[in-house]
PDB file of N, CA and C in Angstrom:
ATOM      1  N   UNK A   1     -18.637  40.388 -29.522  1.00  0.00           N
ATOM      2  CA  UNK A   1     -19.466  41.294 -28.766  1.00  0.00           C
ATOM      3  C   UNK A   1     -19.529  40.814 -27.330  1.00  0.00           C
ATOM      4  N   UNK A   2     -19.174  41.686 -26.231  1.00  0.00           N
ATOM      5  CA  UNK A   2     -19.660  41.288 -25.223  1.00  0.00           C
ATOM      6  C   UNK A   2     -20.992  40.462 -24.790  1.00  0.00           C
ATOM      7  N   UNK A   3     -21.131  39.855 -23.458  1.00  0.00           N
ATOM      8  CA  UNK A   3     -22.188  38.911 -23.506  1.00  0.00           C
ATOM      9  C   UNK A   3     -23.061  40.050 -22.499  1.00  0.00           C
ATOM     10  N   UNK A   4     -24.014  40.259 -22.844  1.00  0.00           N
ATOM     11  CA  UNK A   4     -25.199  41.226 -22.206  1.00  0.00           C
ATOM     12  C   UNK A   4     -26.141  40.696 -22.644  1.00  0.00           C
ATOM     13  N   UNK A   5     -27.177  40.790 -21.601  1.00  0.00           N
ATOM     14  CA  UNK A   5     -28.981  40.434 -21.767  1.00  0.00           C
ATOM     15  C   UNK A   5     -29.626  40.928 -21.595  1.00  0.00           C
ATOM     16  N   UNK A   6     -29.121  42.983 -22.463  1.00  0.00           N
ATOM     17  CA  UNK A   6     -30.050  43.778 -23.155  1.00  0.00           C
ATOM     18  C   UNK A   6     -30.352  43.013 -24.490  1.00  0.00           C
ATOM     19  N   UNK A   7     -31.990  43.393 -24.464  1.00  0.00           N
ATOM     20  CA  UNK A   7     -31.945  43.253 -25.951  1.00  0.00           C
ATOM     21  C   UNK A   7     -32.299  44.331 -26.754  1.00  0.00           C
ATOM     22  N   UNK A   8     -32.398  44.409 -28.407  1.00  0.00           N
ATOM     23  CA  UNK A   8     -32.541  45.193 -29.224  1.00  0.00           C
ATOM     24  C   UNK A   8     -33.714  46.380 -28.494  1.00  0.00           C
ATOM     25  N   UNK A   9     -32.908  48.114 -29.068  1.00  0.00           N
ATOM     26  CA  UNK A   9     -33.855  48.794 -28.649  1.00  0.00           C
ATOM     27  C   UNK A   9     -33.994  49.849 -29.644  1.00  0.00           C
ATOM     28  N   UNK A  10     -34.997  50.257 -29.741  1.00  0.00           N
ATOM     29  CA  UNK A  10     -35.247  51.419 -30.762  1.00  0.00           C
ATOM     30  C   UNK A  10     -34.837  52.828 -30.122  1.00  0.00           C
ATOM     31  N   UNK A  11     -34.021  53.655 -31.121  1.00  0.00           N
ATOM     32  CA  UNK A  11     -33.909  55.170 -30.365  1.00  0.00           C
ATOM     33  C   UNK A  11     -35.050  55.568 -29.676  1.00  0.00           C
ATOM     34  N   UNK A  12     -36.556  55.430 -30.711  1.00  0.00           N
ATOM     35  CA  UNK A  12     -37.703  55.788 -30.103  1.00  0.00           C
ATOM     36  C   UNK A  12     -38.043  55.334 -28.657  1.00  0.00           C
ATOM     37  N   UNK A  13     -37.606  54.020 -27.723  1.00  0.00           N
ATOM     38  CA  UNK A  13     -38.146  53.551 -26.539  1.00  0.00           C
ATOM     39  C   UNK A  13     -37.366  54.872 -25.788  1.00  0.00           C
ATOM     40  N   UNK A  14     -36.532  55.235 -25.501  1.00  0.00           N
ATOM     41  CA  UNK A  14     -35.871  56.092 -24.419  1.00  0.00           C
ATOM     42  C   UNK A  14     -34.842  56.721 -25.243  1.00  0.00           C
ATOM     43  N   UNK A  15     -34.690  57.000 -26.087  1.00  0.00           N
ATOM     44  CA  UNK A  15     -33.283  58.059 -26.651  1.00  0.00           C
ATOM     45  C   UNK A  15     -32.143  56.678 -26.622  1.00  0.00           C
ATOM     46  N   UNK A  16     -31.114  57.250 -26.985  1.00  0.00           N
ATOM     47  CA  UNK A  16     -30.031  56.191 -27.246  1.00  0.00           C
ATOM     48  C   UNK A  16     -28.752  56.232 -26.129  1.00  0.00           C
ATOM     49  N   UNK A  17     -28.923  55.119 -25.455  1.00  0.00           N
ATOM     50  CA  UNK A  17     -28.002  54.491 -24.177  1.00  0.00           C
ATOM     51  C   UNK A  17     -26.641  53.851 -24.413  1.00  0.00           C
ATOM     52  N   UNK A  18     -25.965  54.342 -23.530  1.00  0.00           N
ATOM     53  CA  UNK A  18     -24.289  52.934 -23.439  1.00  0.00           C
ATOM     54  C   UNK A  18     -24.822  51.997 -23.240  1.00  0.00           C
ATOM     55  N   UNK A  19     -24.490  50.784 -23.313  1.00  0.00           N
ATOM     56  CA  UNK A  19     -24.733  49.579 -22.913  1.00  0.00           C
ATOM     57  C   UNK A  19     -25.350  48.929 -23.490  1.00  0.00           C
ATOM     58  N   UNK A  20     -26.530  49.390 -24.040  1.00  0.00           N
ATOM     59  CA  UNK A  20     -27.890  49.251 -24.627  1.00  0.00           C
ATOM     60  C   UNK A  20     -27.185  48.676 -26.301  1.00  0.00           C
ATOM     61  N   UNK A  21     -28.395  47.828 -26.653  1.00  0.00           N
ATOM     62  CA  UNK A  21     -27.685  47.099 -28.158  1.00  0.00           C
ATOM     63  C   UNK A  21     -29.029  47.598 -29.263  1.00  0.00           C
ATOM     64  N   UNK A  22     -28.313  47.896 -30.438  1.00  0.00           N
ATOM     65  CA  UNK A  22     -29.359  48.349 -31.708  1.00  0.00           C
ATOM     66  C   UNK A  22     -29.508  47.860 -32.770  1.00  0.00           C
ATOM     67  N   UNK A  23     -30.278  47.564 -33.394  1.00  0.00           N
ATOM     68  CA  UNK A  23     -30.438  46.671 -34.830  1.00  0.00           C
ATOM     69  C   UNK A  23     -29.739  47.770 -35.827  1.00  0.00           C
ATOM     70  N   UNK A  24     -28.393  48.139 -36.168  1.00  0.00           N
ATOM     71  CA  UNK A  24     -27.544  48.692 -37.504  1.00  0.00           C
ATOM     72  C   UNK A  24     -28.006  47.822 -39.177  1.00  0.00           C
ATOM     73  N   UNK A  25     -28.476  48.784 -39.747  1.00  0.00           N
ATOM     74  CA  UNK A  25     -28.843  47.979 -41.012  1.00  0.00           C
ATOM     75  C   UNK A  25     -27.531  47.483 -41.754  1.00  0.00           C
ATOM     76  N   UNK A  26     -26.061  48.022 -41.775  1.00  0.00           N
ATOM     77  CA  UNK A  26     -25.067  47.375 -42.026  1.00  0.00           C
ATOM     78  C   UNK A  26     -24.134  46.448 -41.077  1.00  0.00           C
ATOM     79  N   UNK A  27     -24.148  46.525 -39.547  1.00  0.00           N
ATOM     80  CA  UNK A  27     -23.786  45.569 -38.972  1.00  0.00           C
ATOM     81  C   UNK A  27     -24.511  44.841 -38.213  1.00  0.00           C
ATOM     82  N   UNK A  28     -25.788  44.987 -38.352  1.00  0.00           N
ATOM     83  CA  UNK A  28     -26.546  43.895 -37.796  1.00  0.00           C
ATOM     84  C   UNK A  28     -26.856  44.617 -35.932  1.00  0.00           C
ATOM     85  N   UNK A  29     -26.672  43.479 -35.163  1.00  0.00           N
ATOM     86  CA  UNK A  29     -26.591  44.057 -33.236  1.00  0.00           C
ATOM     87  C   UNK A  29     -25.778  44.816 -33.059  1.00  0.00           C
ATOM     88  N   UNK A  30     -25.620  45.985 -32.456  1.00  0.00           N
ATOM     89  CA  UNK A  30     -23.889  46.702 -32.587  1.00  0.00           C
ATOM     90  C   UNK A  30     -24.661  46.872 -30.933  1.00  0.00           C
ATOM     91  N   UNK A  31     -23.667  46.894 -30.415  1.00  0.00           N
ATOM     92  CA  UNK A  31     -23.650  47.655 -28.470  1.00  0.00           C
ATOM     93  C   UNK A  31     -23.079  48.863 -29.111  1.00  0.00           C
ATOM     94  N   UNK A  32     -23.844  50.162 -27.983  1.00  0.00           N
ATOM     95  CA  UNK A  32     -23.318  51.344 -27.698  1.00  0.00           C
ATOM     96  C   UNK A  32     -21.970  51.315 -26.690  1.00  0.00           C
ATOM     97  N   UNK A  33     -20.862  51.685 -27.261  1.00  0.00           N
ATOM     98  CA  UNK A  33     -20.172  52.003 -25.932  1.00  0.00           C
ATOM     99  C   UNK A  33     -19.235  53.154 -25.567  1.00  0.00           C
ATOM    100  N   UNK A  34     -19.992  54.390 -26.228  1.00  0.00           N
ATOM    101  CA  UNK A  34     -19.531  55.823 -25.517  1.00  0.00           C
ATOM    102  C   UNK A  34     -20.823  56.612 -26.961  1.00  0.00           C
ATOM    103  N   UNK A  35     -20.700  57.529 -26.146  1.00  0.00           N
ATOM    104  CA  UNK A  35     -21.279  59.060 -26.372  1.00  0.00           C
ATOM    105  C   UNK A  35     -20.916  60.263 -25.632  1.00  0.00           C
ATOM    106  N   UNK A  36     -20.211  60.840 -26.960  1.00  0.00           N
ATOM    107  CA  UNK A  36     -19.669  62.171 -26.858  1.00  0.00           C
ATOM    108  C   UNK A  36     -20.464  63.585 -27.279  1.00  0.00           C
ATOM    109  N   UNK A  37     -20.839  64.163 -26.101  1.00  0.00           N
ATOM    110  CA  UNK A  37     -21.919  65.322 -27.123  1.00  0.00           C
ATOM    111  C   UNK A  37     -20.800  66.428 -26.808  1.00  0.00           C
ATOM    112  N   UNK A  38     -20.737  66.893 -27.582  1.00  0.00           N
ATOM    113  CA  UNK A  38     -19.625  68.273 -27.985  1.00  0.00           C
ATOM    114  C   UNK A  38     -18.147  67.889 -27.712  1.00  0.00           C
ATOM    115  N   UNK A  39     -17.611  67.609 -26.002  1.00  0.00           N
ATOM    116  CA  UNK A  39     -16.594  67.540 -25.988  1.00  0.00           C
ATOM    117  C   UNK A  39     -16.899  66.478 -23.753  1.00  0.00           C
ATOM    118  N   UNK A  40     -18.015  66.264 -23.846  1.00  0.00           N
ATOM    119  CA  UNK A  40     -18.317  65.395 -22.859  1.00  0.00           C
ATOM    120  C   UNK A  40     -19.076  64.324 -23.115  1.00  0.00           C
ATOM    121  N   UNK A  41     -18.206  63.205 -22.265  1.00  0.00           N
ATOM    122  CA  UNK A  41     -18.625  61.767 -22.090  1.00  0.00           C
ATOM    123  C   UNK A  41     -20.349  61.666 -21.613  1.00  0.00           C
ATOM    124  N   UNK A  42     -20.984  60.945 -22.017  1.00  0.00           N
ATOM    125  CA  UNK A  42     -22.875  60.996 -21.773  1.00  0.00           C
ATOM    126  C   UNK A  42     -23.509  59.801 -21.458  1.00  0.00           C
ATOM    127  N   UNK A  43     -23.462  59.084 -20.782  1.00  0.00           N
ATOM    128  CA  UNK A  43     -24.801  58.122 -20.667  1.00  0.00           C
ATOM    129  C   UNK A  43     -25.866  58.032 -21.452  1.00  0.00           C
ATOM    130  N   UNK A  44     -26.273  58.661 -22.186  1.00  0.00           N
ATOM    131  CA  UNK A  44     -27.690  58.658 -22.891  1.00  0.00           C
ATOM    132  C   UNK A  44     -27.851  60.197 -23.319  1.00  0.00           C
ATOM    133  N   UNK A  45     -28.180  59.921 -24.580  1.00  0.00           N
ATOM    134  CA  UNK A  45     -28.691  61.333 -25.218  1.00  0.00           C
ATOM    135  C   UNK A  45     -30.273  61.220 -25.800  1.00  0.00           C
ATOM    136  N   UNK A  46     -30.984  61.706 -25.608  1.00  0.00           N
ATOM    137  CA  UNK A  46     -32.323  62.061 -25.678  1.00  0.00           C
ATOM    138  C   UNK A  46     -32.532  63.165 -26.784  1.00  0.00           C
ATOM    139  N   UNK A  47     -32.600  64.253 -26.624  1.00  0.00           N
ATOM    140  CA  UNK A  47     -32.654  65.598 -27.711  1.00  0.00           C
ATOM    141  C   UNK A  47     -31.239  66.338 -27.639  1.00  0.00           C
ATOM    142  N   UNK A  48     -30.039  65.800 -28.379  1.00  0.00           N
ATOM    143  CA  UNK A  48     -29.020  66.837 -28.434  1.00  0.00           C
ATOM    144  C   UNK A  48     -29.501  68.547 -28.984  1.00  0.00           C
ATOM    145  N   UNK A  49     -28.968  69.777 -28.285  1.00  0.00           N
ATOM    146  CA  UNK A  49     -28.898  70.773 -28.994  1.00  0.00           C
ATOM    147  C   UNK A  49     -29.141  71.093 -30.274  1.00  0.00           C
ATOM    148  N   UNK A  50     -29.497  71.707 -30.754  1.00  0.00           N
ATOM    149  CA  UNK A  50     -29.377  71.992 -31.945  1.00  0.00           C
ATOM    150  C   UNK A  50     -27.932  72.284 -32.247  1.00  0.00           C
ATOM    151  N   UNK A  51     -27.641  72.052 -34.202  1.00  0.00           N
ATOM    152  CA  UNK A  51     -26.058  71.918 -33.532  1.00  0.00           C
ATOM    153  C   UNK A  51     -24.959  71.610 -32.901  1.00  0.00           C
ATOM    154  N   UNK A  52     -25.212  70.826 -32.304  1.00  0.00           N
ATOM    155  CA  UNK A  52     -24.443  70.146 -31.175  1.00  0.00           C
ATOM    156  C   UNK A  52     -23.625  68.791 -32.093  1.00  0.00           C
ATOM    157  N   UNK A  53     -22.729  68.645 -31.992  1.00  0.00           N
ATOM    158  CA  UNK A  53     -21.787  67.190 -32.331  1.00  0.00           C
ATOM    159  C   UNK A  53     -22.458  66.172 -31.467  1.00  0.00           C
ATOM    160  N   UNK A  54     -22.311  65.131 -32.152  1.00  0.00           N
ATOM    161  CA  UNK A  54     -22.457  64.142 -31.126  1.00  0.00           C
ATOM    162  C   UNK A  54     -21.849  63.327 -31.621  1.00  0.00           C
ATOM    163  N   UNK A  55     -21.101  61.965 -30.855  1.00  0.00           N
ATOM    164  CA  UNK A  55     -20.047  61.321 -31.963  1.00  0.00           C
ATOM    165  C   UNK A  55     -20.993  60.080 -30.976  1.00  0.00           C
ATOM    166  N   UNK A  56     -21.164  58.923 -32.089  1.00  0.00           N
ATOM    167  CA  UNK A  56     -21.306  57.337 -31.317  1.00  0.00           C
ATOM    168  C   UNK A  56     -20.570  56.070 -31.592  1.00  0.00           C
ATOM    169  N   UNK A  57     -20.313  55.953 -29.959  1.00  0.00           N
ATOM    170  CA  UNK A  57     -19.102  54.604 -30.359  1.00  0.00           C
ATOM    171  C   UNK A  57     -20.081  53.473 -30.454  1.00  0.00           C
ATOM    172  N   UNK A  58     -19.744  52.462 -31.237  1.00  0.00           N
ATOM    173  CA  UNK A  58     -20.225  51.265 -31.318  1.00  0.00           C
ATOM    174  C   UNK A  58     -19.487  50.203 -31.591  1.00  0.00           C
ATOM    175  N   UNK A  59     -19.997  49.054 -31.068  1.00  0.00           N
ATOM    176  CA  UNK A  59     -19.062  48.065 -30.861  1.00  0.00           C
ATOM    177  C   UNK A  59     -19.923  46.753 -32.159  1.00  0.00           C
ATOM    178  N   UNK A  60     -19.281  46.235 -33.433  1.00  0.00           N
ATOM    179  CA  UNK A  60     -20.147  45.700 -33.934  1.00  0.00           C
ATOM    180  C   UNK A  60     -19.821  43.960 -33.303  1.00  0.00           C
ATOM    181  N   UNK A  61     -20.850  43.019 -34.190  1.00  0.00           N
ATOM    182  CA  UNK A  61     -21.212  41.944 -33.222  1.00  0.00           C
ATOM    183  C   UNK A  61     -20.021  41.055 -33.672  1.00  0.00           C
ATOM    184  N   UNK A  62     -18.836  41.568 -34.371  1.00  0.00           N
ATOM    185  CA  UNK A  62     -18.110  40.689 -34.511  1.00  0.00           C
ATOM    186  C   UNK A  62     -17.038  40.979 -33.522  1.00  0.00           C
ATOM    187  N   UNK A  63     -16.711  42.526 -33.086  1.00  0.00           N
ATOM    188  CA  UNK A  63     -15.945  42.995 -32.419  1.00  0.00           C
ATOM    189  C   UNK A  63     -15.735  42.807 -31.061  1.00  0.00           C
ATOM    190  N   UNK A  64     -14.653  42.727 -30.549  1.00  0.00           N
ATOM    191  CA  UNK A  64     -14.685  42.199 -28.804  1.00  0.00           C
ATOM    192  C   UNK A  64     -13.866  43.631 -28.267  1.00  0.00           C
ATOM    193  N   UNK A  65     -13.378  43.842 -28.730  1.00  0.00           N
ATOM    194  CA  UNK A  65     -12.508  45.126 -27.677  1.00  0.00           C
ATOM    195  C   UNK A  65     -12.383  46.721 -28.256  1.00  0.00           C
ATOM    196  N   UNK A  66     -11.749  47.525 -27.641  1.00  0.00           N
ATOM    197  CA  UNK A  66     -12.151  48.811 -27.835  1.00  0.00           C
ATOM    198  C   UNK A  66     -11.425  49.180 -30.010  1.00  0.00           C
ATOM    199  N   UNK A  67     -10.414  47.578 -30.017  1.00  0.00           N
ATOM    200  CA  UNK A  67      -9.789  48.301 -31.314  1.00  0.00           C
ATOM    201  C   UNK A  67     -10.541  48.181 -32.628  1.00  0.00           C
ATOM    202  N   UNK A  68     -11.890  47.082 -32.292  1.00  0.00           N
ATOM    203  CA  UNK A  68     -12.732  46.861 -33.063  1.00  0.00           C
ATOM    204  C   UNK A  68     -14.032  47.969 -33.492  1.00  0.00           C
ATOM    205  N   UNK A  69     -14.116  48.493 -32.081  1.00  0.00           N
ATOM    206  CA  UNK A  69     -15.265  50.024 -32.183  1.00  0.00           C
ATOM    207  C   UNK A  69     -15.049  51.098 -33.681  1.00  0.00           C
ATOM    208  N   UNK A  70     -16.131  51.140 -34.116  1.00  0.00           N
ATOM    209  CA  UNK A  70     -16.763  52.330 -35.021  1.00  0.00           C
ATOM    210  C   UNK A  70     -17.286  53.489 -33.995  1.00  0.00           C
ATOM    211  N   UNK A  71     -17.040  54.555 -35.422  1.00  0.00           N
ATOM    212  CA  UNK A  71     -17.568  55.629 -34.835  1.00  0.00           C
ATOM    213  C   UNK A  71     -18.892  56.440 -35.833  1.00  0.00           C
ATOM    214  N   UNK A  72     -19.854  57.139 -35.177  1.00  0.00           N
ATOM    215  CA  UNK A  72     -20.539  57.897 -36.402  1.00  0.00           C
ATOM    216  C   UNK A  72     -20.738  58.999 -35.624  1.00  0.00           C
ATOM    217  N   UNK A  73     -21.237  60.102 -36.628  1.00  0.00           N
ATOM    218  CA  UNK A  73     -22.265  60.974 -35.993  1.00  0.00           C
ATOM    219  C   UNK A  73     -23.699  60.417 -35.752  1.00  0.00           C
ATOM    220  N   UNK A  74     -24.329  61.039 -34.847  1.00  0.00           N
ATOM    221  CA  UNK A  74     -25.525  60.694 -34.283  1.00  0.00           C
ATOM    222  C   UNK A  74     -26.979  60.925 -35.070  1.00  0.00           C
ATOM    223  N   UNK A  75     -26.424  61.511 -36.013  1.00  0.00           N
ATOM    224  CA  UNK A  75     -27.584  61.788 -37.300  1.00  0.00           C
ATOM    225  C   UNK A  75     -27.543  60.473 -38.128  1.00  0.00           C
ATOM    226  N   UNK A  76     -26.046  60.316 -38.735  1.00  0.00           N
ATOM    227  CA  UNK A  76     -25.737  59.156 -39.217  1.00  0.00           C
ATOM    228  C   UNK A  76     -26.305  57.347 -38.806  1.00  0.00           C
ATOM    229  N   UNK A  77     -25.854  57.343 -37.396  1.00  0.00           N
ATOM    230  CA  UNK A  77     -25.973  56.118 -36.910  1.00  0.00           C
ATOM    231  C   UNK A  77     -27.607  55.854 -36.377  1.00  0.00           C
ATOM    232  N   UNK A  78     -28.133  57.122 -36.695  1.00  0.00           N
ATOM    233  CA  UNK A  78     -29.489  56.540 -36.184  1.00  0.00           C
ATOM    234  C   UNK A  78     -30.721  56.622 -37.608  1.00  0.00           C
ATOM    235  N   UNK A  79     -30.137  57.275 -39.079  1.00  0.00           N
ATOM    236  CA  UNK A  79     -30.211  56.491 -39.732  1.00  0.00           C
ATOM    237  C   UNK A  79     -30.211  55.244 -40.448  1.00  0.00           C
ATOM    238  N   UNK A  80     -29.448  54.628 -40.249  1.00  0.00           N
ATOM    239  CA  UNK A  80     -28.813  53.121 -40.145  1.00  0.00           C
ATOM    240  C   UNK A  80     -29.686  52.293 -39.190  1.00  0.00           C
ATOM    241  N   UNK A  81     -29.913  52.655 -38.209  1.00  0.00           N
ATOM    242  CA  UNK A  81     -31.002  51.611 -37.823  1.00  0.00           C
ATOM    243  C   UNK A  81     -32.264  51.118 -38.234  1.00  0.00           C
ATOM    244  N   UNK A  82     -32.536  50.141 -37.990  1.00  0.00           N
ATOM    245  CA  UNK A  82     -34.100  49.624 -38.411  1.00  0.00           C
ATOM    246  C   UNK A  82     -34.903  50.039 -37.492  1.00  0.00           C
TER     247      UNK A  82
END
């Protein structure tokens, strides 16, 4: 995992950020590092559309580069958190 001195954040503090790192109940710290809502790149998603895709990249804490990144939907991956 990259070295950053964000720490753990809940979707609830501000919606869910790049950069920003999340407690995953199966991989533990994962960093955000893309969000796709429909078919554009996002900084932060707050209330997607109704309907709307949203895909989230994540980087888990064992992973160092882009070939290690997971992907979920945004319903999915924010289940998974604690």
């Amino acid at each position: 995992m990259r070295n950053r001195t964000n720490t753990s954040h809940s979707p609830a503090d501000s919606g869910l950020e790049c950069g920003r790192t999340y407690t995953h109940t199966r991989h533990g710290r994962v960093e955000v590092t893309g969000l796709w809502q429909g078919t554009r790149w996002v900084d932060a998603v707050d209330q997607p559309n109704e309907g709307e895709t949203v895909v989230v990249r994540y980087l888990p804490p064992d992973g160092e580069t882009w070939r290690d990144e997971r992907s979920a939907l945004l319903d999915d991956f924010l289940a998974a958190l604690e």
